[in-house]
PDB file of N, CA and C in Angstrom:
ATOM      1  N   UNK A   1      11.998 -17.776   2.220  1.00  0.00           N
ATOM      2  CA  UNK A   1      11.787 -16.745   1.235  1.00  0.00           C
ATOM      3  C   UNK A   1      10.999 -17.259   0.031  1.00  0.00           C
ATOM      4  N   UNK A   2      11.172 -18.509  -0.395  1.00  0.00           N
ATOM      5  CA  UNK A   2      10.370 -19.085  -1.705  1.00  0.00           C
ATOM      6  C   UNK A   2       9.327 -19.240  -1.339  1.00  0.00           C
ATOM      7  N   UNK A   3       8.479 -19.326   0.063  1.00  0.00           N
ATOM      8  CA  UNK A   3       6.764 -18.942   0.212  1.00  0.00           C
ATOM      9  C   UNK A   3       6.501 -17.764  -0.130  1.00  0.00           C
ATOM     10  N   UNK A   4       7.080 -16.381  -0.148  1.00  0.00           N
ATOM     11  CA  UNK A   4       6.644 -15.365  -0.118  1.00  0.00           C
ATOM     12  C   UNK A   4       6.374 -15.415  -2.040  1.00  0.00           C
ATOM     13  N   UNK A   5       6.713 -16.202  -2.478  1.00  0.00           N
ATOM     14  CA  UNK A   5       6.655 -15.836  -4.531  1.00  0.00           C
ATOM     15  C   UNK A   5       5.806 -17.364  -5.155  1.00  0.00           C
ATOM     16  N   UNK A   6       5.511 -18.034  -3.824  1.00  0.00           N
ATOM     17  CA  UNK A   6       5.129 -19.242  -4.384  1.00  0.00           C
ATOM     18  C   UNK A   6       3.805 -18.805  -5.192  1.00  0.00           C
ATOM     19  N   UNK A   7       3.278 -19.515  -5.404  1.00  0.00           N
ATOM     20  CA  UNK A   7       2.081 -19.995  -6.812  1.00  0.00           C
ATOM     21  C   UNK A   7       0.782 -19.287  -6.160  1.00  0.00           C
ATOM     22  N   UNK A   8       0.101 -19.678  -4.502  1.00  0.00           N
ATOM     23  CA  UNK A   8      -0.908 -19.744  -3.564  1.00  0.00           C
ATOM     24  C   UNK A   8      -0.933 -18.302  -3.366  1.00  0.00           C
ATOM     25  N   UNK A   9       0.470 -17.666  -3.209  1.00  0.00           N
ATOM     26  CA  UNK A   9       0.341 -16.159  -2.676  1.00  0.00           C
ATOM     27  C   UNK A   9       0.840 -15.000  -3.810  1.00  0.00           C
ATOM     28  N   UNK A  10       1.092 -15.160  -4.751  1.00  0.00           N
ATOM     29  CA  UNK A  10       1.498 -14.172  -5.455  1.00  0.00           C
ATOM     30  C   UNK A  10       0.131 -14.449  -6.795  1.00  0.00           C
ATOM     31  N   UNK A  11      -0.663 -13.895  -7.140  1.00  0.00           N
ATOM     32  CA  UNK A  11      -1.224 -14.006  -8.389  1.00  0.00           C
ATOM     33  C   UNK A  11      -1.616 -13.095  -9.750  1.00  0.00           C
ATOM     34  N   UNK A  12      -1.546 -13.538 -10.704  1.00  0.00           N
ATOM     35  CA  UNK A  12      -1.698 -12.845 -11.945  1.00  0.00           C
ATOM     36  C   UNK A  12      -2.321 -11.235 -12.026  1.00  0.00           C
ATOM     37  N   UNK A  13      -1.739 -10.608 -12.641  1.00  0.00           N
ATOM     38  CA  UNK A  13      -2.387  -8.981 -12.478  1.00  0.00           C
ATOM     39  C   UNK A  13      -4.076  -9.368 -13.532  1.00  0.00           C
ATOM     40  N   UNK A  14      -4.731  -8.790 -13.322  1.00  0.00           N
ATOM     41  CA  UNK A  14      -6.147  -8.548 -13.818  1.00  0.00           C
ATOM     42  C   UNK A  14      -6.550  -7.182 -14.142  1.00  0.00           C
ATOM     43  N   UNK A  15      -6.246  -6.705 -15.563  1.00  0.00           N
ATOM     44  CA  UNK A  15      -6.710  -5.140 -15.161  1.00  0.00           C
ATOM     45  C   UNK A  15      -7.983  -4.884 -15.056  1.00  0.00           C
ATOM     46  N   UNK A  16      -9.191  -5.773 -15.450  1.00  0.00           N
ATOM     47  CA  UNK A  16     -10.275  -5.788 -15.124  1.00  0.00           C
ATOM     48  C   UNK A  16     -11.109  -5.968 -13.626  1.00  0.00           C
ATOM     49  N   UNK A  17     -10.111  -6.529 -12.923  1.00  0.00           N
ATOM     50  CA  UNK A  17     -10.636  -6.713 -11.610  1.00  0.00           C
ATOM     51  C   UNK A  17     -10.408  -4.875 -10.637  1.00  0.00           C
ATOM     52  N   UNK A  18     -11.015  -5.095  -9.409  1.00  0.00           N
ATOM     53  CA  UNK A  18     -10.554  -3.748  -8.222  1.00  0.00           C
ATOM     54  C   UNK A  18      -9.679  -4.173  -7.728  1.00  0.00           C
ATOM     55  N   UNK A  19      -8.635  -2.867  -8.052  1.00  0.00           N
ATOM     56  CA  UNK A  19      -7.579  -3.099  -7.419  1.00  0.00           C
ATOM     57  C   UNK A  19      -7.566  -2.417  -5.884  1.00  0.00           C
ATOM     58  N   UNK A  20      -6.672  -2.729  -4.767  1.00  0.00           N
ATOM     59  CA  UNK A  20      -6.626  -2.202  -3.587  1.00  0.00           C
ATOM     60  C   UNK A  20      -5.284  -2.205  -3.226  1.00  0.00           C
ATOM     61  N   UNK A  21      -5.118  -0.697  -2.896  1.00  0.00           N
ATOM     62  CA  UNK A  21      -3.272  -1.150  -2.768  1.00  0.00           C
ATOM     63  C   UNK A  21      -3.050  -0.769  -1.052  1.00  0.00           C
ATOM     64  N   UNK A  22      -2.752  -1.384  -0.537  1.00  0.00           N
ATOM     65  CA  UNK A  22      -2.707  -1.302   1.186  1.00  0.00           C
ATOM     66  C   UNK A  22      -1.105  -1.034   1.833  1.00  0.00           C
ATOM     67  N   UNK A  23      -0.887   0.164   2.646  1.00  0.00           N
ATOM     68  CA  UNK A  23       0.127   0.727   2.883  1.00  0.00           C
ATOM     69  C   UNK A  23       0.506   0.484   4.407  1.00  0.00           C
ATOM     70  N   UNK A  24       1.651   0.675   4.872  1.00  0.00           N
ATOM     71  CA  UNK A  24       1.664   0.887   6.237  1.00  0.00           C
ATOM     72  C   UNK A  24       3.492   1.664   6.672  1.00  0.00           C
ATOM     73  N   UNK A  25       3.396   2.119   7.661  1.00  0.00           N
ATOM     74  CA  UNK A  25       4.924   2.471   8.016  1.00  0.00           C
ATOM     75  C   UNK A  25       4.949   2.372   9.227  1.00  0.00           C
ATOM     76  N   UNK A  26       6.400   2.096   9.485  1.00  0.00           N
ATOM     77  CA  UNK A  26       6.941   2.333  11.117  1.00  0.00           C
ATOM     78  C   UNK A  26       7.785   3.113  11.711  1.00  0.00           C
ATOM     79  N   UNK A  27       8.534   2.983  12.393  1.00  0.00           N
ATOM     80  CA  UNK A  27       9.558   3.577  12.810  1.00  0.00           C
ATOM     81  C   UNK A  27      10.551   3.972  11.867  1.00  0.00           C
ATOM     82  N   UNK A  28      11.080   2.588  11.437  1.00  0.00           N
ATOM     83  CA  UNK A  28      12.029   2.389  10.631  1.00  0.00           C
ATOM     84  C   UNK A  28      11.933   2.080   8.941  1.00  0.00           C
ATOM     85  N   UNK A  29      10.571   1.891   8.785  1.00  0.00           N
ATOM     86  CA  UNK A  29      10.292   1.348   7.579  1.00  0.00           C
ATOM     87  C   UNK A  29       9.042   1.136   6.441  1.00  0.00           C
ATOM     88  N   UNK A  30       8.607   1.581   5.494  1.00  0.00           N
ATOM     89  CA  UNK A  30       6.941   1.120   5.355  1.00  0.00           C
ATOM     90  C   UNK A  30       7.413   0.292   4.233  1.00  0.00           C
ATOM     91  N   UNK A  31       5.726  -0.522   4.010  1.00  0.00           N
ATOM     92  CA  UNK A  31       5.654  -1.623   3.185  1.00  0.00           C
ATOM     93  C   UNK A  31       4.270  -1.204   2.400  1.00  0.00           C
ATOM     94  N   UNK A  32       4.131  -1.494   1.310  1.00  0.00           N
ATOM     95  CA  UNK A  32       3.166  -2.051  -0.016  1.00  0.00           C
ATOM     96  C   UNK A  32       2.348  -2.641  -0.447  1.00  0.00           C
ATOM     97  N   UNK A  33       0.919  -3.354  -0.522  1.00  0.00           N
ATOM     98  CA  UNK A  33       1.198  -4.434  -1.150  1.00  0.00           C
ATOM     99  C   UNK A  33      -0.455  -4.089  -1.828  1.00  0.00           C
ATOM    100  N   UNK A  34      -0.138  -4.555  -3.070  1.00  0.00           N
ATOM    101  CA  UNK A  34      -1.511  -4.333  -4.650  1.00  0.00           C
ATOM    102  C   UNK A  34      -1.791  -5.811  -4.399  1.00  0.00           C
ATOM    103  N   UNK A  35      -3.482  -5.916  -4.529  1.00  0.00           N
ATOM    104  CA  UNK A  35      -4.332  -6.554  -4.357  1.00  0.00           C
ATOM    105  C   UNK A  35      -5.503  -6.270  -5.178  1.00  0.00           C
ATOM    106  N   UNK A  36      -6.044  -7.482  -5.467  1.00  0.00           N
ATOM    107  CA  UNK A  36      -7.238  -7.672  -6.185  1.00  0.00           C
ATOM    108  C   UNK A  36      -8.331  -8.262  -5.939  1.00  0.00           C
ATOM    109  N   UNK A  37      -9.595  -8.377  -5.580  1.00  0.00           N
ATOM    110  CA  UNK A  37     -10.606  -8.867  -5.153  1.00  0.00           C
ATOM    111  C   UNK A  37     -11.064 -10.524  -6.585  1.00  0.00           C
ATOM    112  N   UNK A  38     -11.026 -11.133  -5.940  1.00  0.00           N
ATOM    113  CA  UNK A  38     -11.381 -12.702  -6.254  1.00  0.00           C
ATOM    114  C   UNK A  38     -13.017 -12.814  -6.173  1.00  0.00           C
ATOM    115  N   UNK A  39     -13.248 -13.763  -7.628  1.00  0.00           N
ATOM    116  CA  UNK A  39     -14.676 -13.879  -7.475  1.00  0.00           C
ATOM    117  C   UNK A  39     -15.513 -14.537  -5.977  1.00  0.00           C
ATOM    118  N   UNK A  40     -14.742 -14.912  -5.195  1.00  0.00           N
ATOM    119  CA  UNK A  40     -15.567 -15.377  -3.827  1.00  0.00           C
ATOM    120  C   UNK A  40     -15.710 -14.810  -3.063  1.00  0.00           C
ATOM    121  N   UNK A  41     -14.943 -13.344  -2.975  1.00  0.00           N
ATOM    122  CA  UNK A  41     -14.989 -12.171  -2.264  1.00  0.00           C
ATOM    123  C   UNK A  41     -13.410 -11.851  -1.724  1.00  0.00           C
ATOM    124  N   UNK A  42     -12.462 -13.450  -1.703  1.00  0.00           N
ATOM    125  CA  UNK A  42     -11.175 -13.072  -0.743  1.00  0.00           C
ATOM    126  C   UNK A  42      -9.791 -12.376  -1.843  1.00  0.00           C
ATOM    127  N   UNK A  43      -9.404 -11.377  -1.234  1.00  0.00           N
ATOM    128  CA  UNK A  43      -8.236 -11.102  -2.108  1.00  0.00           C
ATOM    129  C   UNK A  43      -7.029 -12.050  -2.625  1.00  0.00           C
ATOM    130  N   UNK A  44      -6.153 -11.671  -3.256  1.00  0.00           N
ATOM    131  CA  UNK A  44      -5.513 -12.225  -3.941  1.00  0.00           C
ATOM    132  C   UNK A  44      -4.089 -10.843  -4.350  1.00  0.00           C
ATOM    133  N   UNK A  45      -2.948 -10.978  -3.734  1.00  0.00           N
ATOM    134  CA  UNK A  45      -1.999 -10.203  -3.976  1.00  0.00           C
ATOM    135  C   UNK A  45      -1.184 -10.401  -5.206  1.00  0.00           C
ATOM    136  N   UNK A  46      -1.030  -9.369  -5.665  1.00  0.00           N
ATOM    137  CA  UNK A  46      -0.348  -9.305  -6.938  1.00  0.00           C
ATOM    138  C   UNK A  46       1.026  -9.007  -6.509  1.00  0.00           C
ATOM    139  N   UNK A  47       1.386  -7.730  -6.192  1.00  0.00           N
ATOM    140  CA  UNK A  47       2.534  -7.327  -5.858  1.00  0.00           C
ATOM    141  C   UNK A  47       2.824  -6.993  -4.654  1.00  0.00           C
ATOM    142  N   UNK A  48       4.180  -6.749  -4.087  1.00  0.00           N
ATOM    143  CA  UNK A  48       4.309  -5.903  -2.562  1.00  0.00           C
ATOM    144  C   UNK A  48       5.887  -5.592  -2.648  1.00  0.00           C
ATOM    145  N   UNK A  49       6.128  -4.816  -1.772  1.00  0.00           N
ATOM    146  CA  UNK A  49       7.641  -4.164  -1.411  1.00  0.00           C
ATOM    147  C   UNK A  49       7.586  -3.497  -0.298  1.00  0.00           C
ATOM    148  N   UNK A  50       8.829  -3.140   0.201  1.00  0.00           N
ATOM    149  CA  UNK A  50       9.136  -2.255   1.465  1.00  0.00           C
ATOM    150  C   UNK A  50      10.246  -1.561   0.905  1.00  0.00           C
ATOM    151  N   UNK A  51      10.707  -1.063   2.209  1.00  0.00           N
ATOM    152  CA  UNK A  51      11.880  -0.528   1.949  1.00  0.00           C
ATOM    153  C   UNK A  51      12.193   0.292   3.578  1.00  0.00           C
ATOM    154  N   UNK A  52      13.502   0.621   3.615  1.00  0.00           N
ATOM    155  CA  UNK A  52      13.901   1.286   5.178  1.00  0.00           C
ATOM    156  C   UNK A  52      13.770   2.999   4.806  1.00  0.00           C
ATOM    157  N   UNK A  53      13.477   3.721   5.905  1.00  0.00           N
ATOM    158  CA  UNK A  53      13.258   4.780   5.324  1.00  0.00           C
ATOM    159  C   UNK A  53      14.720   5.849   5.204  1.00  0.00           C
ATOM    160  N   UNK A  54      14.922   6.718   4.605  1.00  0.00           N
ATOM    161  CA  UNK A  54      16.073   7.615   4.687  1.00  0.00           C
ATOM    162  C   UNK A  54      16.619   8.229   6.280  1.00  0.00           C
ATOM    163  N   UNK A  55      17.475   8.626   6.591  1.00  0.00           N
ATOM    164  CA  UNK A  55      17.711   9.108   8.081  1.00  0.00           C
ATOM    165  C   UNK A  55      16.620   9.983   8.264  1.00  0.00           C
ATOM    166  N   UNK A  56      16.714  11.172   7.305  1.00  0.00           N
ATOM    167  CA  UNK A  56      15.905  12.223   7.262  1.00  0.00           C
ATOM    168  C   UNK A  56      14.325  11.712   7.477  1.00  0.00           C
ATOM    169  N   UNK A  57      13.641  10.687   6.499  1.00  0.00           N
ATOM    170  CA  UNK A  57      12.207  10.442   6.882  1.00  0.00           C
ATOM    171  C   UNK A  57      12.271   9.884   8.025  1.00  0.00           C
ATOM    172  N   UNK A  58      12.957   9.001   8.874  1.00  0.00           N
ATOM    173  CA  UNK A  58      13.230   8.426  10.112  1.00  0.00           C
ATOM    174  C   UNK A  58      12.597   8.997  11.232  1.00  0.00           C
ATOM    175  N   UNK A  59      12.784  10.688  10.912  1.00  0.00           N
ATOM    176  CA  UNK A  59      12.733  11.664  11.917  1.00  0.00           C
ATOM    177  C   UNK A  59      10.786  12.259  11.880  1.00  0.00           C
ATOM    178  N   UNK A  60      10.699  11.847  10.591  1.00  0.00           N
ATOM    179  CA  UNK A  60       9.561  12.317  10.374  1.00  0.00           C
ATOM    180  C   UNK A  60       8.044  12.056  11.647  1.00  0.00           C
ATOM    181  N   UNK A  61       7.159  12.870  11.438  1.00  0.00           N
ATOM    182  CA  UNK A  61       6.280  12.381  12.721  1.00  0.00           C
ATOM    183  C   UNK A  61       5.493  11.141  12.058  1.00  0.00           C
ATOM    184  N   UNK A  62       5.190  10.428  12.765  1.00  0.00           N
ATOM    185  CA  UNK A  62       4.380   8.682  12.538  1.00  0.00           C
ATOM    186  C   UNK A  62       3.241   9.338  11.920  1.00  0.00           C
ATOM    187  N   UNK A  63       2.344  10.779  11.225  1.00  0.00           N
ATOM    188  CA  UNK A  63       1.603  10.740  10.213  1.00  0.00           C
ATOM    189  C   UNK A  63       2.155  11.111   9.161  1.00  0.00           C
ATOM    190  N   UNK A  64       3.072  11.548   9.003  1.00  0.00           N
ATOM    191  CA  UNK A  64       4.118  11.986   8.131  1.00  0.00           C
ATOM    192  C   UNK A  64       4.599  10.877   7.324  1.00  0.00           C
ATOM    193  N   UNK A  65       5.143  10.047   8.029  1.00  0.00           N
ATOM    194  CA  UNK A  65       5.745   8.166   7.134  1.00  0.00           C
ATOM    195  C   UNK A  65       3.865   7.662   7.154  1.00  0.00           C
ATOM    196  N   UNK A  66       3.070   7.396   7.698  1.00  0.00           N
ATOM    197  CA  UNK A  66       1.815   6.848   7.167  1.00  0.00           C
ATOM    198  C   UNK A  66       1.549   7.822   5.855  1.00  0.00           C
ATOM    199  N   UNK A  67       1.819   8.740   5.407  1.00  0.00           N
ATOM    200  CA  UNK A  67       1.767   9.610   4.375  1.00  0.00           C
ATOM    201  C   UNK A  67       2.216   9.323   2.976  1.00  0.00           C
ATOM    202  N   UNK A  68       3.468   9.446   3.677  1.00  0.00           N
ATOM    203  CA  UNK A  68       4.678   8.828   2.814  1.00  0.00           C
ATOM    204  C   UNK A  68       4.709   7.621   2.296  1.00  0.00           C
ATOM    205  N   UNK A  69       4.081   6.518   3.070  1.00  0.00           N
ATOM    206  CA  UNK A  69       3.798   5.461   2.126  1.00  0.00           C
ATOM    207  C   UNK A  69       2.749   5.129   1.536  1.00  0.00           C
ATOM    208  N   UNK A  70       2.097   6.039   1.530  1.00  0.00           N
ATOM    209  CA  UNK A  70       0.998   6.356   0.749  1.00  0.00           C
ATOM    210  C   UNK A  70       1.020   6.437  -1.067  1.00  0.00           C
ATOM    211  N   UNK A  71       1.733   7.643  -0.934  1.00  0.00           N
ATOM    212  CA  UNK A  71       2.549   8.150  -1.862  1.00  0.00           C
ATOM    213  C   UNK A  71       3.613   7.538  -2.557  1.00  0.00           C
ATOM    214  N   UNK A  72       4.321   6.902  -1.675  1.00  0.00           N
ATOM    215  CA  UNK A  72       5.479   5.946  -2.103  1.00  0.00           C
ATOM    216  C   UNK A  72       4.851   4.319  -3.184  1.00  0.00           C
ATOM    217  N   UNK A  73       4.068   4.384  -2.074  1.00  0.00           N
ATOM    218  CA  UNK A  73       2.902   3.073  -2.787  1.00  0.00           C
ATOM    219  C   UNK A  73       2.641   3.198  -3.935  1.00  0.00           C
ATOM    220  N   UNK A  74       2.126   4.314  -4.482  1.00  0.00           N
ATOM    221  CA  UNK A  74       1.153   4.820  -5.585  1.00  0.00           C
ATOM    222  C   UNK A  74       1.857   5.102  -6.793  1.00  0.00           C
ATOM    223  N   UNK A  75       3.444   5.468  -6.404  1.00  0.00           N
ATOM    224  CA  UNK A  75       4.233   5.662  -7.335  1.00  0.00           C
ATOM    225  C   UNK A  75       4.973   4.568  -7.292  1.00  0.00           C
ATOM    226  N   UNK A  76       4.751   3.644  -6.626  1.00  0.00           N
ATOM    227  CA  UNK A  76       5.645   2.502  -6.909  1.00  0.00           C
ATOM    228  C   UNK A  76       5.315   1.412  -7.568  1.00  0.00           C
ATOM    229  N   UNK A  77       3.812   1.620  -7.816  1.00  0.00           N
ATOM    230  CA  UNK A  77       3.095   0.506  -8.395  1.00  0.00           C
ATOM    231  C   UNK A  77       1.862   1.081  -9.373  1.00  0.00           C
ATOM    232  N   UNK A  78       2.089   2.355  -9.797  1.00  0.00           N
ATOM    233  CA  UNK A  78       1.363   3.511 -10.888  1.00  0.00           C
ATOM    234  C   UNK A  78       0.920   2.468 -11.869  1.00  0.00           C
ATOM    235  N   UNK A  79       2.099   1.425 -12.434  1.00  0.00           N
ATOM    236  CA  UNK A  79       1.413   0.415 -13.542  1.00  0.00           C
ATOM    237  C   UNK A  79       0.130  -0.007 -13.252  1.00  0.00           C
ATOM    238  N   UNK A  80      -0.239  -0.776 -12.274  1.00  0.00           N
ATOM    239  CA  UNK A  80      -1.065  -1.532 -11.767  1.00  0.00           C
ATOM    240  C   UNK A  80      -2.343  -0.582 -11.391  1.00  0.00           C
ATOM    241  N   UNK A  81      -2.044   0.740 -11.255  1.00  0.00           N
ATOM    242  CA  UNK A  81      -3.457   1.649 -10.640  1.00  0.00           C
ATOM    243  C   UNK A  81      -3.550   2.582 -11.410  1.00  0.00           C
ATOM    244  N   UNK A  82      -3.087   2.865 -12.557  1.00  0.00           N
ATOM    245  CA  UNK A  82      -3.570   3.712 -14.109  1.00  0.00           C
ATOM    246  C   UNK A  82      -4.427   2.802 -14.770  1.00  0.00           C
ATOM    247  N   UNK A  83      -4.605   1.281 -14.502  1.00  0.00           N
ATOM    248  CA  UNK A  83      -5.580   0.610 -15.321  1.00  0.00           C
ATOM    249  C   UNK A  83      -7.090   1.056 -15.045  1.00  0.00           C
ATOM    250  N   UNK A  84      -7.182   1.066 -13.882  1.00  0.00           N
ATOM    251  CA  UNK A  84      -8.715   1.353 -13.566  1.00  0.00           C
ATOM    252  C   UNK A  84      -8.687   1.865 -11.707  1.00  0.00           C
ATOM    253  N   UNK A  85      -9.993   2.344 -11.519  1.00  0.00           N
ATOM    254  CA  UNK A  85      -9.671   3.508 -10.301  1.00  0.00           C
ATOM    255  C   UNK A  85      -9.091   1.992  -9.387  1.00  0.00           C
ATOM    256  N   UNK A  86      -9.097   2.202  -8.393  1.00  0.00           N
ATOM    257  CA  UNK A  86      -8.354   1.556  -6.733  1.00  0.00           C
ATOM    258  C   UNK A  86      -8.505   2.430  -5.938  1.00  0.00           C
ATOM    259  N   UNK A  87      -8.920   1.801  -4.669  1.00  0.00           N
ATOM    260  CA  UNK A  87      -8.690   1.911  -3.452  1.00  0.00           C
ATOM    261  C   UNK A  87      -7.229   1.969  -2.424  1.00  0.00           C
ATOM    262  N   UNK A  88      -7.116   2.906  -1.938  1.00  0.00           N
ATOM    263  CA  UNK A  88      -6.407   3.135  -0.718  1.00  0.00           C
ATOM    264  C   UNK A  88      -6.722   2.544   0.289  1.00  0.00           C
ATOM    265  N   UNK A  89      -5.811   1.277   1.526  1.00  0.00           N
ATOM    266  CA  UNK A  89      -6.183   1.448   3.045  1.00  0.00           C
ATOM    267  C   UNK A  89      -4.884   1.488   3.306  1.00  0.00           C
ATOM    268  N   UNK A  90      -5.430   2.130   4.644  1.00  0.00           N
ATOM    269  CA  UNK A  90      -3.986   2.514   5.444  1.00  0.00           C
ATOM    270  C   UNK A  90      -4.623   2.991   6.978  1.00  0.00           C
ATOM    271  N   UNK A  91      -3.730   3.023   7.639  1.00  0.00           N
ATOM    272  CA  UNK A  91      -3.927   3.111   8.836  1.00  0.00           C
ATOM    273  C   UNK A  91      -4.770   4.632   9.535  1.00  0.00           C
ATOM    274  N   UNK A  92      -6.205   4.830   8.911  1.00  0.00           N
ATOM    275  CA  UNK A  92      -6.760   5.963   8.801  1.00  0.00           C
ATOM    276  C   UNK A  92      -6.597   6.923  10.296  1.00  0.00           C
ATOM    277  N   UNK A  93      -6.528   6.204  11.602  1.00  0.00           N
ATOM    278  CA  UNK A  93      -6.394   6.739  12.366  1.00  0.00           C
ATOM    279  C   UNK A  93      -5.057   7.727  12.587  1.00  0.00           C
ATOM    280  N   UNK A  94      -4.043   7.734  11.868  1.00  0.00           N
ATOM    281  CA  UNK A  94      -3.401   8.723  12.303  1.00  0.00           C
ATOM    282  C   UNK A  94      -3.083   9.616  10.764  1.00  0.00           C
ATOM    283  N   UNK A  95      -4.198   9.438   9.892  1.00  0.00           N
ATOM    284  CA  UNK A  95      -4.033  10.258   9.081  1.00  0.00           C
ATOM    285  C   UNK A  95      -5.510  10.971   9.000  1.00  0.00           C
ATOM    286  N   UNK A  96      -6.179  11.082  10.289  1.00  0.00           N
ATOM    287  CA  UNK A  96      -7.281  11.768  10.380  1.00  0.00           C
ATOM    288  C   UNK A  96      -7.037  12.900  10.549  1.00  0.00           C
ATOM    289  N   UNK A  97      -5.830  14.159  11.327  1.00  0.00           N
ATOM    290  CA  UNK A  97      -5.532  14.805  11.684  1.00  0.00           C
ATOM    291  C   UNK A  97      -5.720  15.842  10.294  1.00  0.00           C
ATOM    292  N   UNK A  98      -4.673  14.854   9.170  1.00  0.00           N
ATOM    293  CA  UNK A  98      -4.366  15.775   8.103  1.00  0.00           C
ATOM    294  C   UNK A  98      -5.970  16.299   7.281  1.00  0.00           C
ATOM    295  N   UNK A  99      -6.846  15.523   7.277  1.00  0.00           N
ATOM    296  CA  UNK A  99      -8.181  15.817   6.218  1.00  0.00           C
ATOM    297  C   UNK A  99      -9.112  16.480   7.359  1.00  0.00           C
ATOM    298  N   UNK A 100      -8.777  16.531   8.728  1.00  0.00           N
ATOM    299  CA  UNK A 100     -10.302  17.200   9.429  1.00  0.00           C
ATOM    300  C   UNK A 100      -9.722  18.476   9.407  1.00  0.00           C
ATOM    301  N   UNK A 101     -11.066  18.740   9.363  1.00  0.00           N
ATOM    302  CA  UNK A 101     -10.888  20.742   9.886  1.00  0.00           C
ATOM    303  C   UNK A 101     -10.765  21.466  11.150  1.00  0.00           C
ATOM    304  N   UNK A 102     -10.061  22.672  11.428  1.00  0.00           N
ATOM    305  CA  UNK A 102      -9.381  22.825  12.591  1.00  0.00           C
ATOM    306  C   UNK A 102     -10.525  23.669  12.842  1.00  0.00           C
ATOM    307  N   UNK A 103     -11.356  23.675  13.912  1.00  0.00           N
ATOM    308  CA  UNK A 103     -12.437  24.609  14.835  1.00  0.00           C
ATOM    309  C   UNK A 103     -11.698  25.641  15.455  1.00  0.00           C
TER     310      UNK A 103
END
């Protein structure tokens, strides 16, 4: 557990730098994690979290929790992405459904 907070992987917030906050969910659970682009091009994580989801989201359909931690993300780490705009990634393929248009 003390690699995950060591010195190499956790680094200083920058509100001047782009931020990127990258989401994901599963079955049982989604995760977090705010990132910042480094002058050599490679990121550098600031923050991250998970969490298990409620019974009720459990049930939800797999674009529904990719949704949800979307959202969950954004409000969970609002400090860090009211400084300046950021980027969203997330697993676009099953949240293509929700933004295309139905023919």
């Amino acid at each position: 557990m003390k690699i995950l907070s060591s010195d190499p992987v956790l680094m200083i917030f920058d509100p001047g730098k782009e931020n990127t906050i990258t989401t994901d969910a599963s079955s049982y659970g989604s995760g977090v994690t705010v990132c910042q682009k480094l002058a050599d091009g490679r990121r550098s994580v600031i923050a991250y979290t998970s969490r298990t989801l409620t019974s009720t989201e459990s049930r939800y359909a797999q674009i529904e929790k990719e949704a949800l931690a979307v959202v969950w993300g954004c409000e969970e780490f609002r400090d860090y992405l009211t400084v300046k705009n950021f980027k969203i990634e997330t697993d676009h393929i099953r949240l293509i459904p929700i933004f295309s248009k139905k023919t």
